[in-house]
C-alpha atoms as a PDB file:
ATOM      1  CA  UNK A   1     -52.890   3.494  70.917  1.00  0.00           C
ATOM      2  CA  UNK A   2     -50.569   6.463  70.178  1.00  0.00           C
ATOM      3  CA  UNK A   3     -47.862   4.069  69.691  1.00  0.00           C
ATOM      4  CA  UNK A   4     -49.891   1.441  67.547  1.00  0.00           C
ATOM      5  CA  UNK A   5     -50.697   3.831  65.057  1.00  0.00           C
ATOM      6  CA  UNK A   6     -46.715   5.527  64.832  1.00  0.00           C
ATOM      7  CA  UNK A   7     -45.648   2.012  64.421  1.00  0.00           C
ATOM      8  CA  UNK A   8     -47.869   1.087  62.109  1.00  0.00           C
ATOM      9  CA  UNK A   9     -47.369   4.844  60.429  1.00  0.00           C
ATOM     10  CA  UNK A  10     -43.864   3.749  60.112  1.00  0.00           C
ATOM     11  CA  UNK A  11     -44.065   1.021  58.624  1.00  0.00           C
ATOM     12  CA  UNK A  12     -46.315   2.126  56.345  1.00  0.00           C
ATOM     13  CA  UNK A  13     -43.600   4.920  55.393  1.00  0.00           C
ATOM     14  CA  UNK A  14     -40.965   2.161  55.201  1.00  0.00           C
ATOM     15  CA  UNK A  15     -43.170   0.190  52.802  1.00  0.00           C
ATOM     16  CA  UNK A  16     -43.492   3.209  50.590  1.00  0.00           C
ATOM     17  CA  UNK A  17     -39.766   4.076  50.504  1.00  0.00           C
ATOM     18  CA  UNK A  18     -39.027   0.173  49.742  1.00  0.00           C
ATOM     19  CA  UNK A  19     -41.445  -0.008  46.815  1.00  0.00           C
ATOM     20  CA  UNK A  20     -40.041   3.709  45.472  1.00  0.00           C
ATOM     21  CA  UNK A  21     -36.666   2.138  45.885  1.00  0.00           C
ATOM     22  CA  UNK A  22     -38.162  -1.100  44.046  1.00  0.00           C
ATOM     23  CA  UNK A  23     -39.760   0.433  41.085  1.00  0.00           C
ATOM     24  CA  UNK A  24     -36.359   3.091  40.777  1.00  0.00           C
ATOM     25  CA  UNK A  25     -33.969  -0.054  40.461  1.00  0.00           C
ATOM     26  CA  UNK A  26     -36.196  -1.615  38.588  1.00  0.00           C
ATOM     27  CA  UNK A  27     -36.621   1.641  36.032  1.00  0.00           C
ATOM     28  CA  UNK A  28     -32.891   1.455  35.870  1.00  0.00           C
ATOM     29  CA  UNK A  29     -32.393  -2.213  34.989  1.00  0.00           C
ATOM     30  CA  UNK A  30     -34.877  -1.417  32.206  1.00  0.00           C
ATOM     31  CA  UNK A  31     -33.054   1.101  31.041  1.00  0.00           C
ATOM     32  CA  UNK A  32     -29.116  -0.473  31.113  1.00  0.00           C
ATOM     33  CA  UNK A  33     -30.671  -3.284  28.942  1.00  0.00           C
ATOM     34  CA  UNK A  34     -32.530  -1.090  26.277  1.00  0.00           C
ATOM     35  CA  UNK A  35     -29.080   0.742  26.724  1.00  0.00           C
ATOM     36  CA  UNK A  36     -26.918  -2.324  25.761  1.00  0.00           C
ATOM     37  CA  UNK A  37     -29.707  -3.777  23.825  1.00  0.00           C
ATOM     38  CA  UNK A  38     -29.323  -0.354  21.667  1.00  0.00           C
ATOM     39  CA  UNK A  39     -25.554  -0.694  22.260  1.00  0.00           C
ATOM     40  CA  UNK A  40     -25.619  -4.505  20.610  1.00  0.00           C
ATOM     41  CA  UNK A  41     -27.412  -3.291  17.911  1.00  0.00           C
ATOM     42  CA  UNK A  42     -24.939  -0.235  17.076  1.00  0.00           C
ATOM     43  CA  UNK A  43     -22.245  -3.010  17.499  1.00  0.00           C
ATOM     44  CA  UNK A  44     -23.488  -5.007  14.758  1.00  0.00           C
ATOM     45  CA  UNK A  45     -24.086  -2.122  11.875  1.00  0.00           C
ATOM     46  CA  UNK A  46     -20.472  -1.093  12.986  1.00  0.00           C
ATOM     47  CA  UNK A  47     -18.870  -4.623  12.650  1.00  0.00           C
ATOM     48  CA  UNK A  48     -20.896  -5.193   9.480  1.00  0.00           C
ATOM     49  CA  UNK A  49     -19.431  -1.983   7.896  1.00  0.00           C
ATOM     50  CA  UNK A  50     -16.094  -3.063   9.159  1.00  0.00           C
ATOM     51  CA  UNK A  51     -16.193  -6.151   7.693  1.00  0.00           C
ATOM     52  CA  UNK A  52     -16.737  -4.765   3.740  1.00  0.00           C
ATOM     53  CA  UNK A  53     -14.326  -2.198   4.119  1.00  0.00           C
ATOM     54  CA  UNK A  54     -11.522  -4.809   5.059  1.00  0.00           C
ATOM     55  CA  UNK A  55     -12.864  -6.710   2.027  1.00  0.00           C
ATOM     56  CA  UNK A  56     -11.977  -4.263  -0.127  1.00  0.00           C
ATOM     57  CA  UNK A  57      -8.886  -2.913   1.576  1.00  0.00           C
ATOM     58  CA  UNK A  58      -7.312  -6.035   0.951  1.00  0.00           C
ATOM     59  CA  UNK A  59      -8.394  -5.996  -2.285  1.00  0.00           C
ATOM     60  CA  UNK A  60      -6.687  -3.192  -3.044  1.00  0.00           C
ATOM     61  CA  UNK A  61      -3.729  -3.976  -0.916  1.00  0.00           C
ATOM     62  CA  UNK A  62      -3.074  -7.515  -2.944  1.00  0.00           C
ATOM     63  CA  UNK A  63      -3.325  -5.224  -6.401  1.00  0.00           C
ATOM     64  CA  UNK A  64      -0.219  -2.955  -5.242  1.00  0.00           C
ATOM     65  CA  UNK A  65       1.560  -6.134  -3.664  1.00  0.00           C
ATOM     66  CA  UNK A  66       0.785  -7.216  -7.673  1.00  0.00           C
ATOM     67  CA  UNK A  67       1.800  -4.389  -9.316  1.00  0.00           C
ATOM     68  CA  UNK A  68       5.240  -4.355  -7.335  1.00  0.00           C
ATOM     69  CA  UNK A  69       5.971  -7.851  -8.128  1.00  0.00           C
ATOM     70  CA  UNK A  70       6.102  -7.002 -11.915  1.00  0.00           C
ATOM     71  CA  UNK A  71       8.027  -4.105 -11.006  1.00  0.00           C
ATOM     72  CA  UNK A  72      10.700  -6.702  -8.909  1.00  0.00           C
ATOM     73  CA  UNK A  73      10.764  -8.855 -11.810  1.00  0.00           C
ATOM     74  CA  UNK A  74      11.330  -6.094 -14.819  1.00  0.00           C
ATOM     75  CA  UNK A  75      13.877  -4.061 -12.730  1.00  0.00           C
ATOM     76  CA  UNK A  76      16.031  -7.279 -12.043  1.00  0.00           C
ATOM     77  CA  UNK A  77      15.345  -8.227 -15.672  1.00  0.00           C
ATOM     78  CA  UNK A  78      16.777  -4.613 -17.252  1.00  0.00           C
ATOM     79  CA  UNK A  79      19.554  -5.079 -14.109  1.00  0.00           C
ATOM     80  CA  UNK A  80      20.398  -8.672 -16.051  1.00  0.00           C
ATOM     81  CA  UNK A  81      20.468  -6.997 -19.578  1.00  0.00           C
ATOM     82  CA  UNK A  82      22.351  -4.182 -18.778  1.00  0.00           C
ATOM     83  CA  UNK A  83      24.915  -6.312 -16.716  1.00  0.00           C
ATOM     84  CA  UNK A  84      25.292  -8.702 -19.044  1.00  0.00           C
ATOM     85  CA  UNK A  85      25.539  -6.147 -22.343  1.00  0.00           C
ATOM     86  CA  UNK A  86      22.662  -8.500 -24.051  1.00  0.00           C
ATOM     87  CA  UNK A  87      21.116  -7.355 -27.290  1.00  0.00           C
ATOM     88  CA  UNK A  88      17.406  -6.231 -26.992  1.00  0.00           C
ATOM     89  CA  UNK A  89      15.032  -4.276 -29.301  1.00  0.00           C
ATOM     90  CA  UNK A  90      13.643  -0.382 -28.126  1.00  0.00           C
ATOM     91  CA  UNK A  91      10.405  -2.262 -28.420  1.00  0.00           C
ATOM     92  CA  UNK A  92      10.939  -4.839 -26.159  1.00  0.00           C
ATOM     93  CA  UNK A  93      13.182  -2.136 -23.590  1.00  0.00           C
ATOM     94  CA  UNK A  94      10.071   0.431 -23.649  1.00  0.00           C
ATOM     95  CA  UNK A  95       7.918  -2.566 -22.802  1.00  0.00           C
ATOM     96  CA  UNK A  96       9.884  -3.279 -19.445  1.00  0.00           C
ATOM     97  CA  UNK A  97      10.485   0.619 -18.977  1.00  0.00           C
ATOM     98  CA  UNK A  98       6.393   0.922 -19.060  1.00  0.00           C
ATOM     99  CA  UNK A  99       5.955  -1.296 -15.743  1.00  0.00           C
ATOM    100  CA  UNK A 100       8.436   1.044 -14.086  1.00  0.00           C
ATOM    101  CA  UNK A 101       5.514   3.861 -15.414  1.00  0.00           C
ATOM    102  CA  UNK A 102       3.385   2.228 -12.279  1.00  0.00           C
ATOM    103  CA  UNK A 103       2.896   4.219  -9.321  1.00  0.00           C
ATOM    104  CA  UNK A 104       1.141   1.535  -6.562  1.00  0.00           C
ATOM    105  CA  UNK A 105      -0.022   3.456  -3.974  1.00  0.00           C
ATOM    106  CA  UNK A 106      -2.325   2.197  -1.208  1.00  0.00           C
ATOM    107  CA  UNK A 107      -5.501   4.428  -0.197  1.00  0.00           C
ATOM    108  CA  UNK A 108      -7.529   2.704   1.974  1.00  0.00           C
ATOM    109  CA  UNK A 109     -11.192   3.181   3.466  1.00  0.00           C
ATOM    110  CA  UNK A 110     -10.668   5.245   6.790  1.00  0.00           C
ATOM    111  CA  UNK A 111     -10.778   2.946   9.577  1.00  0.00           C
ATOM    112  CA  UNK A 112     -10.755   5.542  12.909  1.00  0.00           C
ATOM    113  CA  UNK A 113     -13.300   3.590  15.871  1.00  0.00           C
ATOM    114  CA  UNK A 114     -10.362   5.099  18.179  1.00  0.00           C
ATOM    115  CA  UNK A 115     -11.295   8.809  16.663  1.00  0.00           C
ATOM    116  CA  UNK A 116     -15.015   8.650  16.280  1.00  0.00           C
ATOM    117  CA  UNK A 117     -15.419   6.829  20.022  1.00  0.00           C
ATOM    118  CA  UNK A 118     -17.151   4.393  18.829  1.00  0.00           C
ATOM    119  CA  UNK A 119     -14.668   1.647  19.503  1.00  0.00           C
ATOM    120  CA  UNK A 120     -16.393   1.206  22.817  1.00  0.00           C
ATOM    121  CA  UNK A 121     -19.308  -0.425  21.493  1.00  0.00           C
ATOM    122  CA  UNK A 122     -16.833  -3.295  20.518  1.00  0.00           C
ATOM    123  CA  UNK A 123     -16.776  -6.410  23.255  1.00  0.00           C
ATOM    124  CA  UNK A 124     -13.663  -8.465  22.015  1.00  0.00           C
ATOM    125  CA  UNK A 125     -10.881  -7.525  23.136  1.00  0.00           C
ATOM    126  CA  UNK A 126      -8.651  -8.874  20.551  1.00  0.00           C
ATOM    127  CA  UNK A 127     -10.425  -6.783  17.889  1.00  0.00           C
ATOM    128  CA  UNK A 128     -10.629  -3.873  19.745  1.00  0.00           C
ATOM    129  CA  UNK A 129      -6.973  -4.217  19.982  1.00  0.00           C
ATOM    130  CA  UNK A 130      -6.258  -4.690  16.042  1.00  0.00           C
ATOM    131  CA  UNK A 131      -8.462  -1.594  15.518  1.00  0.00           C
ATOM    132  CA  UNK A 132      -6.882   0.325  17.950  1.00  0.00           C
ATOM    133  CA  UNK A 133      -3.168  -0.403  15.978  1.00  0.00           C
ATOM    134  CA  UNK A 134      -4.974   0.635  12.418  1.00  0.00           C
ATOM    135  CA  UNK A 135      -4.048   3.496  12.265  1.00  0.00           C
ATOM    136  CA  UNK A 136      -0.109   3.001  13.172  1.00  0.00           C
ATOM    137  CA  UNK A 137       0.231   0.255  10.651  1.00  0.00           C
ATOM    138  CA  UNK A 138      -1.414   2.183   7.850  1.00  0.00           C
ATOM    139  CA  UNK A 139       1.028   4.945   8.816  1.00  0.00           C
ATOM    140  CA  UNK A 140       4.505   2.603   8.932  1.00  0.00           C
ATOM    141  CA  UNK A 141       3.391   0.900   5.184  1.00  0.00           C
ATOM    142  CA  UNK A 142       2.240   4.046   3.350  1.00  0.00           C
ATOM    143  CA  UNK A 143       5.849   5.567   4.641  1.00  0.00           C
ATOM    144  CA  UNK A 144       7.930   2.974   2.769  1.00  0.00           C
ATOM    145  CA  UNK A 145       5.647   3.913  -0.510  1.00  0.00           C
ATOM    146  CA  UNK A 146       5.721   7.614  -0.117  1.00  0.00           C
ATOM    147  CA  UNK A 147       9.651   7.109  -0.177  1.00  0.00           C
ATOM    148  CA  UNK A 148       9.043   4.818  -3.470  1.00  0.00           C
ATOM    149  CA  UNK A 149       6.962   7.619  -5.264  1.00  0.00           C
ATOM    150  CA  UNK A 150       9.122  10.457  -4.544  1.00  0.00           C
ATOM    151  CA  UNK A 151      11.343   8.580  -6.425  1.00  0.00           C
ATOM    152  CA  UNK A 152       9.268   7.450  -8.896  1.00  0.00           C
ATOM    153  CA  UNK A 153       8.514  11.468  -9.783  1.00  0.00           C
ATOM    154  CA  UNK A 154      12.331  12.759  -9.115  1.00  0.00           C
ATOM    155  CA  UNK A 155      14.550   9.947 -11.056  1.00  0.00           C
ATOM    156  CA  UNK A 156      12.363   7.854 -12.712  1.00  0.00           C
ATOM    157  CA  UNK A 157      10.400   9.870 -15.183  1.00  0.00           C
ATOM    158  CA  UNK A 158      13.351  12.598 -15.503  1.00  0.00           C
ATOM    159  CA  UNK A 159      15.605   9.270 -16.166  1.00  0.00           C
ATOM    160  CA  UNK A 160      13.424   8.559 -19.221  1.00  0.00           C
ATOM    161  CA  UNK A 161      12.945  11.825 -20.506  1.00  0.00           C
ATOM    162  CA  UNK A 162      16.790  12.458 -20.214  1.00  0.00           C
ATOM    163  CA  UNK A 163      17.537   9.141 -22.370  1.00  0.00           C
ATOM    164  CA  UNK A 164      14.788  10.174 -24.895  1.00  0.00           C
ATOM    165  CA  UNK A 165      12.374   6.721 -24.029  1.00  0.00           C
ATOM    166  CA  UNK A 166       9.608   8.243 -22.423  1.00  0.00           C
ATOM    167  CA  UNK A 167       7.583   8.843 -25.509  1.00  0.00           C
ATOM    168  CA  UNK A 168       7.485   4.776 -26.672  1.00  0.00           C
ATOM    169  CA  UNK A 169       6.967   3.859 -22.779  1.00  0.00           C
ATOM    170  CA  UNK A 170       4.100   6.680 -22.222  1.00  0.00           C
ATOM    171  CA  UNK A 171       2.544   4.843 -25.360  1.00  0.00           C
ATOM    172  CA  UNK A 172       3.489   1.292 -24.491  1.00  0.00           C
ATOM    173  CA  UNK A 173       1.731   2.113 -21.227  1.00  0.00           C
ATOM    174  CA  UNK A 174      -1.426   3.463 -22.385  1.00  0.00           C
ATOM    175  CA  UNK A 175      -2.103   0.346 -24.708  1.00  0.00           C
ATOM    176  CA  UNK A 176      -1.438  -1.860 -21.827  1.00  0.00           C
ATOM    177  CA  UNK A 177      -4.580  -3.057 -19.334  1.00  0.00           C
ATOM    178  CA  UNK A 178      -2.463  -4.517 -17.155  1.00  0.00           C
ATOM    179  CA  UNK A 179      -0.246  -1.618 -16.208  1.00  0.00           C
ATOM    180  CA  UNK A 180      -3.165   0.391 -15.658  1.00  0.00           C
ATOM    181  CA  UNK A 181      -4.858  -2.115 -13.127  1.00  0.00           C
ATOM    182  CA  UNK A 182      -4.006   0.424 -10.547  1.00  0.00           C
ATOM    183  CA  UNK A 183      -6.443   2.906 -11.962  1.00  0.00           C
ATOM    184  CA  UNK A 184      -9.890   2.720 -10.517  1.00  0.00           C
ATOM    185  CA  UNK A 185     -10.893   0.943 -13.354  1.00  0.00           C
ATOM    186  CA  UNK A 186      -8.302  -1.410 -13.065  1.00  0.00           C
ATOM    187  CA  UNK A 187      -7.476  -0.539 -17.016  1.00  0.00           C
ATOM    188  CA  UNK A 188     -10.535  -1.987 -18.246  1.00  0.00           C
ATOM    189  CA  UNK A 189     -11.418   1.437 -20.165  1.00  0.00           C
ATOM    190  CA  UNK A 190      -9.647   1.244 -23.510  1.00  0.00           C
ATOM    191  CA  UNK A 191     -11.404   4.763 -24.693  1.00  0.00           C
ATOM    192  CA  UNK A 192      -7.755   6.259 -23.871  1.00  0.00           C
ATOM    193  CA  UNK A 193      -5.464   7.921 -26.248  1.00  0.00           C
ATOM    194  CA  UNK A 194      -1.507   7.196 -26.986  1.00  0.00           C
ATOM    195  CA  UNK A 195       1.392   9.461 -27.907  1.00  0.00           C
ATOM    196  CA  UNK A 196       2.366   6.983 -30.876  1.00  0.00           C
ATOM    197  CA  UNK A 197       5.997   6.134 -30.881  1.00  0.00           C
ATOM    198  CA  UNK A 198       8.929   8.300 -31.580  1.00  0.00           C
ATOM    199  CA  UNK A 199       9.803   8.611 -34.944  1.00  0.00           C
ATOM    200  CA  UNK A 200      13.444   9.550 -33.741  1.00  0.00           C
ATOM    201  CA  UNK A 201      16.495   7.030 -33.253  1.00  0.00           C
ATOM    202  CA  UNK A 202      16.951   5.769 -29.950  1.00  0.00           C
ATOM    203  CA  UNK A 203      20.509   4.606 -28.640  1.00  0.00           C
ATOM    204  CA  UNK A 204      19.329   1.527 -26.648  1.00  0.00           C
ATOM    205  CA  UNK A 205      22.738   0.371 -26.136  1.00  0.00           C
ATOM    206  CA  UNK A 206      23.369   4.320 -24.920  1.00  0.00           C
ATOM    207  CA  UNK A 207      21.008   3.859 -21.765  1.00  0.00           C
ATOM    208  CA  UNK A 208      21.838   0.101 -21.371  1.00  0.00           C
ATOM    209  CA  UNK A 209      25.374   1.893 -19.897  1.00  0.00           C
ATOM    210  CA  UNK A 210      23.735   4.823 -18.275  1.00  0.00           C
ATOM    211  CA  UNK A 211      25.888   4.957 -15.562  1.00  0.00           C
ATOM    212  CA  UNK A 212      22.377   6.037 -13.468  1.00  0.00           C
ATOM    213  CA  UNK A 213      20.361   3.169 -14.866  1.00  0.00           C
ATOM    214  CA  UNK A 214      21.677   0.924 -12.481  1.00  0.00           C
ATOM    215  CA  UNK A 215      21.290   2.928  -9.452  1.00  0.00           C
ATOM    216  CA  UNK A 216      17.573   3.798  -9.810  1.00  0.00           C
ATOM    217  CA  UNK A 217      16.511   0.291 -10.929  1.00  0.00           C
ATOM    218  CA  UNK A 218      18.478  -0.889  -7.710  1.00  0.00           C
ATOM    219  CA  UNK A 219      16.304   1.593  -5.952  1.00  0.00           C
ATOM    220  CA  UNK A 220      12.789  -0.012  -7.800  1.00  0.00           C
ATOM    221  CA  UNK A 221      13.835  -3.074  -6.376  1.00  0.00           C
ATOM    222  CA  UNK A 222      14.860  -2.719  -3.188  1.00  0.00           C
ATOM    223  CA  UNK A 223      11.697  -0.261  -2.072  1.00  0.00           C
ATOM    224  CA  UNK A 224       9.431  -2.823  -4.138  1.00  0.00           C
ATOM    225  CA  UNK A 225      10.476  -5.208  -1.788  1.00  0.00           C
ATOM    226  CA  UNK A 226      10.317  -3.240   1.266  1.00  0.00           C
ATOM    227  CA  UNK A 227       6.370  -2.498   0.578  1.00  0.00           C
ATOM    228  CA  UNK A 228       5.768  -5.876  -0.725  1.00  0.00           C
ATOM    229  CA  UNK A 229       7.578  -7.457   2.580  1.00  0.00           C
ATOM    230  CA  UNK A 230       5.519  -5.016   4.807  1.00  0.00           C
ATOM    231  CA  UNK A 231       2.382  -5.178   2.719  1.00  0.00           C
ATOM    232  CA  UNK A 232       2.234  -9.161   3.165  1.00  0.00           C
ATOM    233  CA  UNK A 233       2.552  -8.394   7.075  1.00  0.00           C
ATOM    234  CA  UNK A 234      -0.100  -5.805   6.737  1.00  0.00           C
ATOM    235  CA  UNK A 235      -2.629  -7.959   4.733  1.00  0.00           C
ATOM    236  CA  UNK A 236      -2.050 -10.865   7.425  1.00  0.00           C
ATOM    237  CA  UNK A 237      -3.447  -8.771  10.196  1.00  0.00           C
ATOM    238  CA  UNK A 238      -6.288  -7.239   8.143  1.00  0.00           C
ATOM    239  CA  UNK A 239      -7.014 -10.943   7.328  1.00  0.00           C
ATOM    240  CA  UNK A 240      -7.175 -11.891  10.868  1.00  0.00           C
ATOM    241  CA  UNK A 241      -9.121  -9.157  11.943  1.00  0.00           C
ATOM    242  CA  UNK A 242     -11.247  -9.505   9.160  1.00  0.00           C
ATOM    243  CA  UNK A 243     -11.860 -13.460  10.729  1.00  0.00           C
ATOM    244  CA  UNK A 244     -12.657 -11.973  14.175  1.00  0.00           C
ATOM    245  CA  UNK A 245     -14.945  -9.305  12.667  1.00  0.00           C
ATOM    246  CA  UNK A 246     -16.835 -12.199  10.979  1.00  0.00           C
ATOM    247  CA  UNK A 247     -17.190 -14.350  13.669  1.00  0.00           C
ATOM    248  CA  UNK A 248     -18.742 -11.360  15.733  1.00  0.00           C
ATOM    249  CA  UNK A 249     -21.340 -10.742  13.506  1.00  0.00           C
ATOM    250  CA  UNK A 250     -24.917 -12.787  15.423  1.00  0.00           C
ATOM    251  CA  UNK A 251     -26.458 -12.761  11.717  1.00  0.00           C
ATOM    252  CA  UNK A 252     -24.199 -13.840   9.331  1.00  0.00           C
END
């Protein structure tokens, strides 16, 4: 009888254990798939944020790629005056000086999963590898336009003040919307005021054979092209992972 009942303890005890054991795994399989239920849902805001911030990064990105195409075309078209000692007007000069007045520069929307940890919550691996090499690419394009600005601020405008042009280009490029479509406003706010033109003689044909003019529109070109080269690879990638990014989103 002893025996009976010990065996019949035991089991009893085993039965207990089993069902705590049960109900534990159980609790925990509940609780991974509120986890990656939560986790799914946290994915989704994320990849829905993502996907207007690459909107308008490429936005932005095709407005400098833009802007430095007019700067391409009027530095090669002073290059073809100048070379070829053609005849043209201080209005018409100041006009093609005024594009060389734009400063693209690309600032885009913070894009840091990597940083914040959060790039964890993303399941394909392709765009978790894009988003991951963000931040480098970002890095290599805005390099080749820091180089462009510091020019822009140490020969450009001293270049025009020196020659005695930067009065009629400051006021050519205030008039102008579509130099200013850089501006946050992309130049739709005409409420702006102009320096008027000089009243002084200008030598046109005096910084026509600036023996610097050549040199710094050479420089306009070349880096215009450098940014506009990288840029294109740049907006290609944000394109693609703007595609993937899409085609993750469950609720489009």
């Amino acid at each position: 009888m002893e025996k009976n009942k010990t065996e019949k303890y035991l089991k009893y005890a085993i039965g207990e254990i089993v069902l705590v054991v049960i109900g534990i795994l159980i609790a925990l399989a509940i609780n991974n798939q509120n986890e990656q239920r939560n986790e799914r849902k946290l994915e989704q805001i994320i990849l829905k944020q993502l996907k207007e911030d690459y909107k308008t990064n490429i936005l932005q990105l095709e407005n400098k790629i833009d802007m430095r195409r007019e700067l391409i075309t009027q530095s090669l078209d002073i290059l073809e005056i100048s070379s070829n000692s053609s005849t043209v007007s201080i209005d018409s000069l100041s006009i093609r000086f005024a594009t060389l007045f734009m400063d693209p520069t690309f600032d885009p929307i913070d894009i840091d999963l990597v940083y914040s940890g959060n790039i964890k919550l993303i399941r394909n691996d392709s765009l978790k590898q894009y988003l991951s090499h963000w931040n480098s690419d970002i890095k290599a394009y805005i390099e080749s336009e820091q180089i462009q600005h510091d020019h822009y601020i140490s020969e450009i405008i001293p270049f025009m003040k020196q020659v005695g042009i930067f009065r009629n280009v400051n006021h050519v490029f205030w008039n102008a919307q579509k130099l200013r479509k850089g501006f946050l406003d992309k130049g739709v706010n005409n409420n702006v005021l102009t320096p008027g033109m000089s009243s002084k003689d200008i030598d046109v044909q005096s910084i026509l054979e600036n023996p610097n003019l050549e040199g710094l529109l050479t420089f306009v070109f070349t880096f215009s092209q450098v940014c506009n080269l990288e840029g294109q690879t740049l907006k290609k990638r944000m394109q693609r992972t703007l595609e993937i990014i899409e085609n993750e989103i469950e609720d489009k």
